[in-house]
Protein backbone atom coordinates (compact mmCIF):
# COMPACT_ATOMS: atom_id res chain seq x y z
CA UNK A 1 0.00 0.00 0.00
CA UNK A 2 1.15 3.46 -0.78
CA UNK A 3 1.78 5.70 1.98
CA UNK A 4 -1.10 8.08 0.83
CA UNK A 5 -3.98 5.62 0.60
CA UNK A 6 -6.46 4.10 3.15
CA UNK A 7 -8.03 1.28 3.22
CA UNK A 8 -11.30 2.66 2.38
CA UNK A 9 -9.38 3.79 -1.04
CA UNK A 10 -9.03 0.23 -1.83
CA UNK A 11 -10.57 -1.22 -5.26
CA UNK A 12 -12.05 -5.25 -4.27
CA UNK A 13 -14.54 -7.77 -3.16
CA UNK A 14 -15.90 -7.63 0.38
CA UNK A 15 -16.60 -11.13 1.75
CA UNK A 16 -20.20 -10.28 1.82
CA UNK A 17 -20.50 -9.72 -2.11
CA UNK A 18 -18.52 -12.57 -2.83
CA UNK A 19 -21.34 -15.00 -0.51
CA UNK A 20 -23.76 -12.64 -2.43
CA UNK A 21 -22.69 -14.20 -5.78
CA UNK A 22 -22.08 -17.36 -4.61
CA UNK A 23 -25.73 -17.48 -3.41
CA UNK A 24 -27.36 -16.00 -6.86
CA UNK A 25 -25.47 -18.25 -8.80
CA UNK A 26 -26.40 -21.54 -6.51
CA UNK A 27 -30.32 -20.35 -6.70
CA UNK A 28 -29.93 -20.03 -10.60
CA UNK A 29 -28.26 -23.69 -10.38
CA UNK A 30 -31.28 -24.87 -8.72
CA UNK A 31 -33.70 -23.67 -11.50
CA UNK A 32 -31.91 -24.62 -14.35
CA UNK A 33 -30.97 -28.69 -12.86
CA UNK A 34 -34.80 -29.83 -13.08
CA UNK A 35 -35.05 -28.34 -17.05
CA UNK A 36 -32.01 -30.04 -17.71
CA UNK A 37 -33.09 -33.10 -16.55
CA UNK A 38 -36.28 -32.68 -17.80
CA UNK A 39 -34.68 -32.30 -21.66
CA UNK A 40 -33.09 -35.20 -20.89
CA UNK A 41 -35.71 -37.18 -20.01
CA UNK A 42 -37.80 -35.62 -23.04
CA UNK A 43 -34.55 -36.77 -25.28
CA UNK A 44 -35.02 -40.99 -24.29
CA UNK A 45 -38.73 -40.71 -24.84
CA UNK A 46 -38.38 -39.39 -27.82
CA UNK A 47 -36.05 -42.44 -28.86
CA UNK A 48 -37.61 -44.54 -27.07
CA UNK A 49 -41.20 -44.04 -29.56
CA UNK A 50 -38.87 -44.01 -32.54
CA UNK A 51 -37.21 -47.24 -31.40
CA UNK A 52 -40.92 -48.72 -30.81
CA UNK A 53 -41.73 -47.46 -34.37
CA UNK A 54 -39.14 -48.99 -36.33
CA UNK A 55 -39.18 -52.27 -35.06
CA UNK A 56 -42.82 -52.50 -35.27
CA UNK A 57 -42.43 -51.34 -38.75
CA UNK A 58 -40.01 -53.85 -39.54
CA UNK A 59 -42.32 -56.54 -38.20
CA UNK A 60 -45.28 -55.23 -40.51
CA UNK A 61 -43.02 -55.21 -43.72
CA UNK A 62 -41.85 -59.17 -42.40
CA UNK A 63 -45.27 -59.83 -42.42
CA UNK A 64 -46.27 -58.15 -45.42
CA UNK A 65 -43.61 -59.47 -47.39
CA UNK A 66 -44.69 -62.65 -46.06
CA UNK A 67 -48.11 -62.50 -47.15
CA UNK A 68 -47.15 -61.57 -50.82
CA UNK A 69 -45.06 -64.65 -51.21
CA UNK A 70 -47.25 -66.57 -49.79
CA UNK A 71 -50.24 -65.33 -52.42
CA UNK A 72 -47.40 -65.11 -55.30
CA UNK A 73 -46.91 -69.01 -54.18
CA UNK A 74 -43.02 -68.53 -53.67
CA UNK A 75 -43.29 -70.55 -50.20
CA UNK A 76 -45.83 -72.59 -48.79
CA UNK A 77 -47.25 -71.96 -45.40
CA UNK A 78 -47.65 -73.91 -42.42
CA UNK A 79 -50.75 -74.63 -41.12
CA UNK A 80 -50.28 -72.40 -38.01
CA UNK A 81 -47.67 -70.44 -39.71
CA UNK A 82 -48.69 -66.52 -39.05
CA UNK A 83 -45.74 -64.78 -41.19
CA UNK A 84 -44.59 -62.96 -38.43
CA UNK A 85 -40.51 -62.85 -37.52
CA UNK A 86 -40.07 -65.88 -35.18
CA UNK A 87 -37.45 -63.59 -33.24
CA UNK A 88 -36.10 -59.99 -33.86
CA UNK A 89 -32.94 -61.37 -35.33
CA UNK A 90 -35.03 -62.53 -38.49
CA UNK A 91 -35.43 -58.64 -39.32
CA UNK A 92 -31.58 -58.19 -39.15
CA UNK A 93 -31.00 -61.59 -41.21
CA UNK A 94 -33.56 -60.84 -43.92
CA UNK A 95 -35.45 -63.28 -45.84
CA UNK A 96 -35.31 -63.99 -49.85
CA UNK A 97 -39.36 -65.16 -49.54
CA UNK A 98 -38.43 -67.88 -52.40
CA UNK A 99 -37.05 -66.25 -54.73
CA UNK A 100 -38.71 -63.54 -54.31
CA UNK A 101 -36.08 -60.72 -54.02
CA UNK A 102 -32.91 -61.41 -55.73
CA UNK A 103 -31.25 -60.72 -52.26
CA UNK A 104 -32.58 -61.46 -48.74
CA UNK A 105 -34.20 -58.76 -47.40
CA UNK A 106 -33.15 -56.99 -44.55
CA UNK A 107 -35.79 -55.10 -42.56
CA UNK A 108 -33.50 -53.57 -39.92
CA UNK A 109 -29.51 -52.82 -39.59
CA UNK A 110 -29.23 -53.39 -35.83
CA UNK A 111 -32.31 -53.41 -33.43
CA UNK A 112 -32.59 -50.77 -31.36
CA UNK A 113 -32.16 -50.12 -27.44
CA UNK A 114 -34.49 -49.21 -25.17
CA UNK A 115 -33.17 -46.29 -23.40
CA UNK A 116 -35.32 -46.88 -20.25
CA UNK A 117 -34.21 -50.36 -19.92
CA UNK A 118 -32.04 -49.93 -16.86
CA UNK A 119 -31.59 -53.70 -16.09
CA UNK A 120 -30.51 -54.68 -19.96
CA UNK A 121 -33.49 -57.21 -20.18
CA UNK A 122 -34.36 -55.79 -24.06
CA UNK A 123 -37.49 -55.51 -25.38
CA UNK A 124 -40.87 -57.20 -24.32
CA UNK A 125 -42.51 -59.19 -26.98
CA UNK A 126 -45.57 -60.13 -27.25
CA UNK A 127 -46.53 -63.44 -29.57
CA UNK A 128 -50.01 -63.51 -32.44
CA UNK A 129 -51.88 -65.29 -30.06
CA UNK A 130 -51.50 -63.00 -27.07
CA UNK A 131 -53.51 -60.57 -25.45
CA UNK A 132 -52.92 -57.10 -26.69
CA UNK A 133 -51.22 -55.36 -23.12
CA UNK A 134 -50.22 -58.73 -22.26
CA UNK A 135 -46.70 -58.85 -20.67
CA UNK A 136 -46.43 -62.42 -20.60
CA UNK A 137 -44.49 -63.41 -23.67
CA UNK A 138 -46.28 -66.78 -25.34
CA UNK A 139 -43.74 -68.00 -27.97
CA UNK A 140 -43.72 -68.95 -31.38
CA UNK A 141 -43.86 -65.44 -33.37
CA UNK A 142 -43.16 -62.14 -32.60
CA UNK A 143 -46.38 -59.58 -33.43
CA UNK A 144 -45.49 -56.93 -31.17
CA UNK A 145 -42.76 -55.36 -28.78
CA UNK A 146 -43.00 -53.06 -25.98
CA UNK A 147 -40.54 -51.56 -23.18
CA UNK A 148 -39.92 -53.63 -20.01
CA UNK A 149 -39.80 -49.99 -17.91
CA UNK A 150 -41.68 -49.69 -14.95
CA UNK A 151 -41.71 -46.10 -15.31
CA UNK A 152 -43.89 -43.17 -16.00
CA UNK A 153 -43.67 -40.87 -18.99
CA UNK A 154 -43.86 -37.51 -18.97
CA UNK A 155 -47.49 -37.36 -20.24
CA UNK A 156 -48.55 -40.01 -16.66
CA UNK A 157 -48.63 -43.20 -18.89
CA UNK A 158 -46.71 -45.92 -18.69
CA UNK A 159 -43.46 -46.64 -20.65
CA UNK A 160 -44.52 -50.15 -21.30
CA UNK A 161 -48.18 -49.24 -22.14
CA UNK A 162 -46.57 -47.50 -25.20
C-alpha cells in the first residue's frame, strides 16, 4: 500500500459480495438442474417411440412381405404359420421369400435399445396369439414389442403401455 492511501481507497470484493454471488449463482443452479433433466428425459422418450416405431415397422413389412409370397406361391405356409418374424434377429438376417427378391431382405440394420431399460433385459414381446397389453411373452412369433420400464412418462402413462 502506498503511503497516501487508506483502506477505504481500496478497489475489491468484500466477503459479503462474494457470498452474495455465490448465493445468486447456486439459486440459478437450482432452477436450471430440473429443465435439464427434464430435456433429458424428453430426449429418451423421444427415442424410445422411434425405437418402438421402427421395429414394429419392420415386423409389418416381415409380415407383409410374407403375405405376398405366400399369395405369389413362392413358399408354402404352415398350417399355423402366421408370417410374423419368429425372433427380432429374423429382421436383421432378412429373408429372400423364395425367390422372391434377388437378395434377402433386410428389414433392420441393428435393433434398437431401449433407453429406459435400466436392467438390460431388451425388449418385451408379445406373440399372435397373445392378449394385446399382455406382458407375458407366449412363444412362437413375434407380433409386437414393448418396453420392459416400470416407469412413467412424462405425459402419466406408462413406458410399457406405449
Amino acid at each position: 500500500m502506498s503511503p497516501g492511501r487508506t483502506l477505504k481507497n481500496c478497489r475489491g470484493l468484500t466477503l459479503i459480495e462474494m457470498l452474495i454471488t455465490m448465493v445468486i449463482l447456486a439459486v440459478l443452479a437450482a432452477a436450471v438442474m430440473p429443465l435439464a433433466e427434464m430435456s433429458v428425459r424428453r430426449s429418451k422418450e423421444i427415442e424410445l417411440r422411434r425405437g418402438l416405431r421402427q421395429v414394429r415397422t419392420a415386423i409389418d413389412a416381415y409380415k407383409a412381405d410374407f403375405d405376398r409370397a405366400v399369395k405369389e406361391k413362392k413358399i408354402i405356409s404352415a398350417i399355423n404359420e402366421t408370417g410374423y418374424p419368429r425372433e427380432l434377429e429374423d429382421l436383421l438376417t432378412g429373408e429372400s421369400w423364395g425367390g422372391m427378391y434377388e437378395y434377402k431382405r433386410k428389414y433392420l440394420r441393428r435393433i434398437p435399445v431401449d433407453p429406459f431399460d435400466e436392467y438390460e433385459q431388451g425388449w418385451g414381446l408379445r406373440a399372435y396369439s397373445d392378449e394385446p397389453d399382455s406382458q407375458v411373452y407366449g412363444g412362437g412369433d413375434i407380433y409386437d414389442i414393448y418396453s420392459q420400464s416400470d416407469g412413467v412418462a412424462l405425459d402419466g402413462t406408462y413406458y410399457n403401455t406405449w
